[in-house]
N, C-alpha and C. Protein backbone atom coordinates (compact mmCIF):
# COMPACT_ATOMS: atom_id res chain seq x y z
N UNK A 1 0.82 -1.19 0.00
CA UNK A 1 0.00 0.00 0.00
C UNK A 1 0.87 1.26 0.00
N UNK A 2 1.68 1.27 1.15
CA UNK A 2 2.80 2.51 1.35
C UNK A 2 3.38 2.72 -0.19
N UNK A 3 3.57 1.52 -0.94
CA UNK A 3 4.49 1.33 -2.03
C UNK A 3 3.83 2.21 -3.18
N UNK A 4 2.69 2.07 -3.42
CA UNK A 4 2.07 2.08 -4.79
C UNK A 4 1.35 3.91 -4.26
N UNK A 5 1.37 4.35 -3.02
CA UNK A 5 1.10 5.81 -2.26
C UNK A 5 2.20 6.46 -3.39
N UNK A 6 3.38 5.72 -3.01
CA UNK A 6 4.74 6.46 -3.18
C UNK A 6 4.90 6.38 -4.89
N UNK A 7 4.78 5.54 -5.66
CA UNK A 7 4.84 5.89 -6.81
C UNK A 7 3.63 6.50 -7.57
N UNK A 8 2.57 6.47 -7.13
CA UNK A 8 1.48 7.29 -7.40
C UNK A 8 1.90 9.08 -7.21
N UNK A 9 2.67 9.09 -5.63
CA UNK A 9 3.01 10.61 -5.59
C UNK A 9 4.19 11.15 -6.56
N UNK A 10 5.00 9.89 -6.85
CA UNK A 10 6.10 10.14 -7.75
C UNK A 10 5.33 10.62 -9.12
N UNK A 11 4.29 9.53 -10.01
CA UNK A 11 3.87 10.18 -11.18
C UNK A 11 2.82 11.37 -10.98
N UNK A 12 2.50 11.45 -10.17
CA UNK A 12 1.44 12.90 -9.77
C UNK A 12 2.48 14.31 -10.11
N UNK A 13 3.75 14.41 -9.63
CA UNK A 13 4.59 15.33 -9.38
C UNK A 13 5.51 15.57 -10.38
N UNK A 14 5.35 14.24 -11.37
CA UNK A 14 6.33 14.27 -12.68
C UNK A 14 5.34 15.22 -13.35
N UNK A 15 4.05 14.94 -13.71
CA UNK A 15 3.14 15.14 -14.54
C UNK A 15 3.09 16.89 -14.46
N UNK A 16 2.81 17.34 -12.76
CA UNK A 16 2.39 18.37 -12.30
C UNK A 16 3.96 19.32 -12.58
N UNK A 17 5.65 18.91 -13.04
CA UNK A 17 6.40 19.54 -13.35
C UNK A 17 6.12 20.04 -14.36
N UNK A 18 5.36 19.78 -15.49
CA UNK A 18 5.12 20.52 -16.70
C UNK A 18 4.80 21.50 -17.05
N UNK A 19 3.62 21.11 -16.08
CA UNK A 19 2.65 22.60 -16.10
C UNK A 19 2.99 23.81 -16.17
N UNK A 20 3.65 24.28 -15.63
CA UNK A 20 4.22 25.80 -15.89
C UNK A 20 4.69 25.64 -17.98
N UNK A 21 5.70 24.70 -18.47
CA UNK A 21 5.65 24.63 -20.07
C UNK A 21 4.33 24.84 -20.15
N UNK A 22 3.82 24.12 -20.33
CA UNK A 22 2.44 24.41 -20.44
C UNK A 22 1.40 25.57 -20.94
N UNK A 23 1.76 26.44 -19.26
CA UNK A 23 0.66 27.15 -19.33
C UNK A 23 1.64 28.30 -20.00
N UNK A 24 2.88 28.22 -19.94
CA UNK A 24 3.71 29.49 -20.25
C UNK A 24 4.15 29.34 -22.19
N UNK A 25 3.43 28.50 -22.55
CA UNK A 25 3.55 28.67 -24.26
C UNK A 25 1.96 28.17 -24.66
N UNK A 26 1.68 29.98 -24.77
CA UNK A 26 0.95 30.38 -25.17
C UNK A 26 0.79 31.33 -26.59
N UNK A 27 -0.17 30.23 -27.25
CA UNK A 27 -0.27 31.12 -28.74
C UNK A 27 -1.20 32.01 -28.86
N UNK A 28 -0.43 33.38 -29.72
CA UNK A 28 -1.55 34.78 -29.30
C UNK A 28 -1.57 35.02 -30.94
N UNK A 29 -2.65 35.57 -31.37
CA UNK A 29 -2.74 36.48 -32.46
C UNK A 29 -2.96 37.71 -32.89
N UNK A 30 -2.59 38.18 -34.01
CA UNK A 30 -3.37 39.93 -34.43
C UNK A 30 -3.95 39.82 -35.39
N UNK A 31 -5.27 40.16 -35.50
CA UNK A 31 -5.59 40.85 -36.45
C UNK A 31 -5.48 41.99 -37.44
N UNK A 32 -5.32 41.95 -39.00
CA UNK A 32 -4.65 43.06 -39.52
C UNK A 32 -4.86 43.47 -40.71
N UNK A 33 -5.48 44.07 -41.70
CA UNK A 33 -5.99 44.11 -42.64
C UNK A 33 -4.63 44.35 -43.79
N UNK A 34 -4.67 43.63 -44.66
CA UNK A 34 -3.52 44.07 -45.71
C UNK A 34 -4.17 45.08 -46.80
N UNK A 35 -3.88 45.85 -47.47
CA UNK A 35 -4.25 46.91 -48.21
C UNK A 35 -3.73 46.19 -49.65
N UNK A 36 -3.02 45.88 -50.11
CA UNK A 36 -2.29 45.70 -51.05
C UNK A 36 -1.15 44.34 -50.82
N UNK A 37 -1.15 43.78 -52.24
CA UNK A 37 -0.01 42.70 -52.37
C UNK A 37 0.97 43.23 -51.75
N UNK A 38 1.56 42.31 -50.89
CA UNK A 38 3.10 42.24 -49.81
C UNK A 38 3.34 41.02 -50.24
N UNK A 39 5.24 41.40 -49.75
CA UNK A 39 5.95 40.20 -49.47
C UNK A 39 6.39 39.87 -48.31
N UNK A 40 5.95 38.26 -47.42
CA UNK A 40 6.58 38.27 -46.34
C UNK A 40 7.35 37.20 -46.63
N UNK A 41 8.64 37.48 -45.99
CA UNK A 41 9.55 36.28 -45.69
C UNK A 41 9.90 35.52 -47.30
N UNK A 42 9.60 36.12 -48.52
CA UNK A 42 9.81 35.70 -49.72
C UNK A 42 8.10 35.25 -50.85
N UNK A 43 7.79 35.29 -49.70
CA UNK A 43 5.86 34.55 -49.73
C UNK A 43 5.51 36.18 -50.33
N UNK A 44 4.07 35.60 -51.50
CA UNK A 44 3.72 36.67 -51.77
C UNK A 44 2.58 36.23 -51.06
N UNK A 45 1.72 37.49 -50.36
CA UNK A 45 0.65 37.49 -49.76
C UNK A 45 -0.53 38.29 -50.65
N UNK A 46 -1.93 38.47 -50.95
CA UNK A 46 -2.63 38.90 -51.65
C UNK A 46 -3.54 40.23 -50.27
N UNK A 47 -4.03 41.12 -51.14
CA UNK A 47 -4.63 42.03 -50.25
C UNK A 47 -5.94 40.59 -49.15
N UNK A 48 -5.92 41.19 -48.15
CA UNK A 48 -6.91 40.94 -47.29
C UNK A 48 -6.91 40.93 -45.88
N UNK A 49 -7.86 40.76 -45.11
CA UNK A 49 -7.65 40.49 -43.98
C UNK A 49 -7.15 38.93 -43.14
N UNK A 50 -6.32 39.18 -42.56
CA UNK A 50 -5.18 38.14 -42.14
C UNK A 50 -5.22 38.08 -40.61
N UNK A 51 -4.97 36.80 -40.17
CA UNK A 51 -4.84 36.28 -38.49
C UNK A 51 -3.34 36.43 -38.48
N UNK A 52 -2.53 36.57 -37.77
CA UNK A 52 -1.21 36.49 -37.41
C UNK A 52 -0.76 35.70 -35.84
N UNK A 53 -0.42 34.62 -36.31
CA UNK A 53 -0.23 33.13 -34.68
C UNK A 53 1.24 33.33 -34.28
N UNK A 54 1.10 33.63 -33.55
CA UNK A 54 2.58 33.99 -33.04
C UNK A 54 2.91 32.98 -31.32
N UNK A 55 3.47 32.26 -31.25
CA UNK A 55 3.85 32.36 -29.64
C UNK A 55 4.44 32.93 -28.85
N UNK A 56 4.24 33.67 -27.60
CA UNK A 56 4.50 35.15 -27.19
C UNK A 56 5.24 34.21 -26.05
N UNK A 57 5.67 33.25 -25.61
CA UNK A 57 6.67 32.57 -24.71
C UNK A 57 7.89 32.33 -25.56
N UNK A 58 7.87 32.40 -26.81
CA UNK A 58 9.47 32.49 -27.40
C UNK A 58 9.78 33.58 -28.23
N UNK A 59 10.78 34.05 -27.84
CA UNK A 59 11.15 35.19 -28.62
C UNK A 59 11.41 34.69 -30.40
N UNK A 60 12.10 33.56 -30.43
CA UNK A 60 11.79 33.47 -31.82
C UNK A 60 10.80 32.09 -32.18
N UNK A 61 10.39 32.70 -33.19
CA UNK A 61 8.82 31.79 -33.21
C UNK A 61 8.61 31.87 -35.09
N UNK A 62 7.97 30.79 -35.11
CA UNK A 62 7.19 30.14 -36.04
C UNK A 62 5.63 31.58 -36.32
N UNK A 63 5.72 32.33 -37.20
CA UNK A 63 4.47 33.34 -37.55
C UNK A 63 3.47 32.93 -38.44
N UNK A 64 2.67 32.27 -38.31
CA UNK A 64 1.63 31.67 -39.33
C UNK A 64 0.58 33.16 -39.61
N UNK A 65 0.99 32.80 -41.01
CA UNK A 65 -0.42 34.14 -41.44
C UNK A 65 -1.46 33.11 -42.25
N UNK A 66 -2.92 33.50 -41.59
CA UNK A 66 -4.29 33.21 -41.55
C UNK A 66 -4.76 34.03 -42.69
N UNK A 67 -5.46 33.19 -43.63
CA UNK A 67 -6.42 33.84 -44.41
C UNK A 67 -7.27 33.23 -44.71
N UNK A 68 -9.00 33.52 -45.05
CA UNK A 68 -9.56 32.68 -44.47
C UNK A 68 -9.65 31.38 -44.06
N UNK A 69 -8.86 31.37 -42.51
CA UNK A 69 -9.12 30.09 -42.25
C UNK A 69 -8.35 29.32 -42.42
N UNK A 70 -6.72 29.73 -43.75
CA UNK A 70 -6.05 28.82 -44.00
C UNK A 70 -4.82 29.29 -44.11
N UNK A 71 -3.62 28.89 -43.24
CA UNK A 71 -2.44 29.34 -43.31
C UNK A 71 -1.48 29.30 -44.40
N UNK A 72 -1.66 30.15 -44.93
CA UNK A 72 -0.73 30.86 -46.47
C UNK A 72 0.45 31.09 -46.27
N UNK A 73 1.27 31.39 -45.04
CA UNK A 73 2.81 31.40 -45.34
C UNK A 73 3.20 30.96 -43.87
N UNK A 74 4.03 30.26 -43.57
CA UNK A 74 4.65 30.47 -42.04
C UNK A 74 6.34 30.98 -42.14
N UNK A 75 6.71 32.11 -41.34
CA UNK A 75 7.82 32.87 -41.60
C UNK A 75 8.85 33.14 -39.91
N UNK A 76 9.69 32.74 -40.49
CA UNK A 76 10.79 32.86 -38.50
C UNK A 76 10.52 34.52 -38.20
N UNK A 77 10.37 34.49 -36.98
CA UNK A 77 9.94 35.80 -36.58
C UNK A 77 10.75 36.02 -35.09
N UNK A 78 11.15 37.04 -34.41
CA UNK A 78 11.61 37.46 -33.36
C UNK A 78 10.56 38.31 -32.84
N UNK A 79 10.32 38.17 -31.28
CA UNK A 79 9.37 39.41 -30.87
C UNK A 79 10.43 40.21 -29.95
N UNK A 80 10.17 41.41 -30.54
CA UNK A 80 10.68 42.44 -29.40
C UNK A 80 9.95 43.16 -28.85
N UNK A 81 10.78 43.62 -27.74
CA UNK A 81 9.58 45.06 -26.94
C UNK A 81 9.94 46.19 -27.25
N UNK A 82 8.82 47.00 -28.36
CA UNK A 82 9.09 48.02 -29.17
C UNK A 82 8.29 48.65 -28.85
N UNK A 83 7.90 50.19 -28.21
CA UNK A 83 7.17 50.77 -28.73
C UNK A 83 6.40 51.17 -30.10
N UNK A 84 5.21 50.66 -30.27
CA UNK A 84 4.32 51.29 -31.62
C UNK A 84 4.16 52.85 -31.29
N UNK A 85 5.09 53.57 -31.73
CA UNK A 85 5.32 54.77 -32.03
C UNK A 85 3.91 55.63 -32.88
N UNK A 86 4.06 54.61 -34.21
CA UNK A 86 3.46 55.48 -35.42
C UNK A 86 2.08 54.54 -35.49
N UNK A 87 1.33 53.86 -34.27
CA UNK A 87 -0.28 53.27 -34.71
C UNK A 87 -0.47 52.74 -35.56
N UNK A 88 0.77 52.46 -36.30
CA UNK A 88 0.58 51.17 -37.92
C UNK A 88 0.39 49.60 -37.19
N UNK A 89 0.02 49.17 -38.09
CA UNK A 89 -0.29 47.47 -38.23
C UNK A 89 0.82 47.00 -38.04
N UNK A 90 1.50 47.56 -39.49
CA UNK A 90 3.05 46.35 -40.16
C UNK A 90 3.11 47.33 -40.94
N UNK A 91 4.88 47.22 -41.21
CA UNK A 91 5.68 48.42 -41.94
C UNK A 91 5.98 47.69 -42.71
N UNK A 92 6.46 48.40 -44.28
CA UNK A 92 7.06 47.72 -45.14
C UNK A 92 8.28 48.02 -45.36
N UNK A 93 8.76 47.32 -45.99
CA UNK A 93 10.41 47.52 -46.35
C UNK A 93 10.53 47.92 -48.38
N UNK A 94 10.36 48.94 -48.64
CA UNK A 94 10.74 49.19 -50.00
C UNK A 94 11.57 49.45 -50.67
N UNK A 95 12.82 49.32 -49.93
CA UNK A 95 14.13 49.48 -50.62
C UNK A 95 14.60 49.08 -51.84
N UNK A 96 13.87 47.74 -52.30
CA UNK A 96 13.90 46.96 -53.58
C UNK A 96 12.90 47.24 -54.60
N UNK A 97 12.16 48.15 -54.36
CA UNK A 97 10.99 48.10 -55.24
C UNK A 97 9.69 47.86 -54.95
N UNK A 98 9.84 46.59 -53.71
CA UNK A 98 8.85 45.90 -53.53
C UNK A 98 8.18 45.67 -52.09
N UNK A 99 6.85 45.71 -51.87
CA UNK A 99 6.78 45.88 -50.42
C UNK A 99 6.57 44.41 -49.98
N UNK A 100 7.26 44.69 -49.18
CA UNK A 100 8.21 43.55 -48.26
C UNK A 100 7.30 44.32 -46.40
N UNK A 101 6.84 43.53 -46.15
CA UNK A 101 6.39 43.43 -44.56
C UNK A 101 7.50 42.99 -43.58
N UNK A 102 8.42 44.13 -43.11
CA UNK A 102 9.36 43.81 -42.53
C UNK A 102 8.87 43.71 -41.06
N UNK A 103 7.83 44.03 -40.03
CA UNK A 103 7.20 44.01 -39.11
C UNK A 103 5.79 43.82 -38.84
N UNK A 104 5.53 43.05 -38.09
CA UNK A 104 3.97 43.53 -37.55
C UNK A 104 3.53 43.69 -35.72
N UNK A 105 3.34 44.69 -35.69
CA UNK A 105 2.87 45.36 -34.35
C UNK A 105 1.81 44.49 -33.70
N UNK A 106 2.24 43.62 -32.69
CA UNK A 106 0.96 42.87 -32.41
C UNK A 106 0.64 43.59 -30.98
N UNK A 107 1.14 44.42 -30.47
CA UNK A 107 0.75 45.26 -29.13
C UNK A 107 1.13 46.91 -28.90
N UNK A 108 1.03 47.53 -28.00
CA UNK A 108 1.49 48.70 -28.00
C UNK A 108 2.97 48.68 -27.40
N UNK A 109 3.47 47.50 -27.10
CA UNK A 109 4.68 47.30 -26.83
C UNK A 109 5.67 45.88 -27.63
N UNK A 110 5.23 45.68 -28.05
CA UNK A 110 5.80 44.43 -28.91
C UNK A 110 5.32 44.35 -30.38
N UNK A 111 6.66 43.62 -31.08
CA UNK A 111 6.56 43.80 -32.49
C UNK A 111 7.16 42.24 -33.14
N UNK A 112 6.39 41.69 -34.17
CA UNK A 112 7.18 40.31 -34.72
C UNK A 112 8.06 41.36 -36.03
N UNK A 113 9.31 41.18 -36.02
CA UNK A 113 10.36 41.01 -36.74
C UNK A 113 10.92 40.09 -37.45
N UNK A 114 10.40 39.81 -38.92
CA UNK A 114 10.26 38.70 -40.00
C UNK A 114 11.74 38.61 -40.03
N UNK A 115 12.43 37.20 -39.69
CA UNK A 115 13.81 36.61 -39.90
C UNK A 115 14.36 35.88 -41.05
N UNK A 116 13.66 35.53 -41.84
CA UNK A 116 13.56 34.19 -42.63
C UNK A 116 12.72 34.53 -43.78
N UNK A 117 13.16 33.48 -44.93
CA UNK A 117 11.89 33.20 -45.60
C UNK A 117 10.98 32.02 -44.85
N UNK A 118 10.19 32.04 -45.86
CA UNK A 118 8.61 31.47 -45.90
C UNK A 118 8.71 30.20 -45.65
N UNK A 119 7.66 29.58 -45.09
CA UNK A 119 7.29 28.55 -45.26
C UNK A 119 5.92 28.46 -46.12
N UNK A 120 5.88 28.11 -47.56
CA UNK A 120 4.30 28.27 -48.17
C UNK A 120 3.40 26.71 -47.72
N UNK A 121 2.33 27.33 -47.29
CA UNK A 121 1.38 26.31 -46.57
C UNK A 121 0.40 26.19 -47.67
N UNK A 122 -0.57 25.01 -47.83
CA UNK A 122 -1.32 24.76 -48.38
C UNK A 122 -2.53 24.53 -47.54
N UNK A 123 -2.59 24.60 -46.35
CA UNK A 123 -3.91 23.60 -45.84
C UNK A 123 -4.14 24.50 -44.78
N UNK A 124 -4.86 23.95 -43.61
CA UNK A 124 -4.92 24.34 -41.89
C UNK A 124 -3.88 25.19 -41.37
C-alpha cells in the first residue's frame, strides 16, 4: 500500500512539473488588414484580412499568417519590446521596389520582426 502511495506521488509530481511549459507557451494572435499585395519572408501574400499566430513565450517563433481560415505562409519571426510609435499594423520595407512586410505590431509594446523566408502552406 505505502508502495504504490509512493509511486502514485512520484507520477502525480512528474506530470504536475510541466505545467508551468504548459501554461507558459501560449499562442496569441493579431488581427490586420492588408491593403495591397506584400511580401513576407519571400511569400507573396494577396490584399486581405489576415490572423497572425505567433507564440508570445518564445522570442523566436514560427508566424503563421491566416487567411480565411487557411495558413498561407509560415515565416521565422523574433518578438521584441518596441514601442508602436506610429499606430501602424506592419511596416514595409521598400528598398527593392517591392513591399516587403518587414514588421507587424501585435501590441502597444511588442513587435514580430520577420527573420527568414517562408514557409508556403497549403492547408490548416
Amino acid at each position: 500500500m505505502l508502495r504504490q502511495t509512493i509511486k502514485t506521488s512520484c507520477v502525480l509530481a512528474l506530470l504536475l512539473s510541466f505545467l508551468p511549459v504548459f501554461a507558459s507557451a501560449a499562442e496569441r494572435h493579431k488581427n490586420f488588414k492588408l491593403g495591397q499585395k506584400a511580401i513576407v519572408g519571400g511569400q507573396e501574400l494577396q490584399a486581405g484580412s489576415y490572423v497572425v499566430k505567433y507564440d508570445d513565450a518564445n522570442q523566436n517563433s514560427q508566424v503563421k499568417f491566416v487567411l480565411d481560415g487557411k495558413t498561407v505562409a509560415t515565416v521565422p519571426a523574433q518578438l521584441q519590446n518596441e514601442a508602436n510609435k506610429t499606430g501602424a499594423s506592419y511596416t514595409f520595407d521598400n528598398s527593392d521596389g517591392q513591399n516587403r512586410i518587414s514588421r507587424v505590431y501585435v501590441s502597444a509594446n511588442q513587435e514580430l520582426v520577420f527573420t527568414g523566408d517562408a514557409q508556403a502552406s497549403t492547408g490548416k
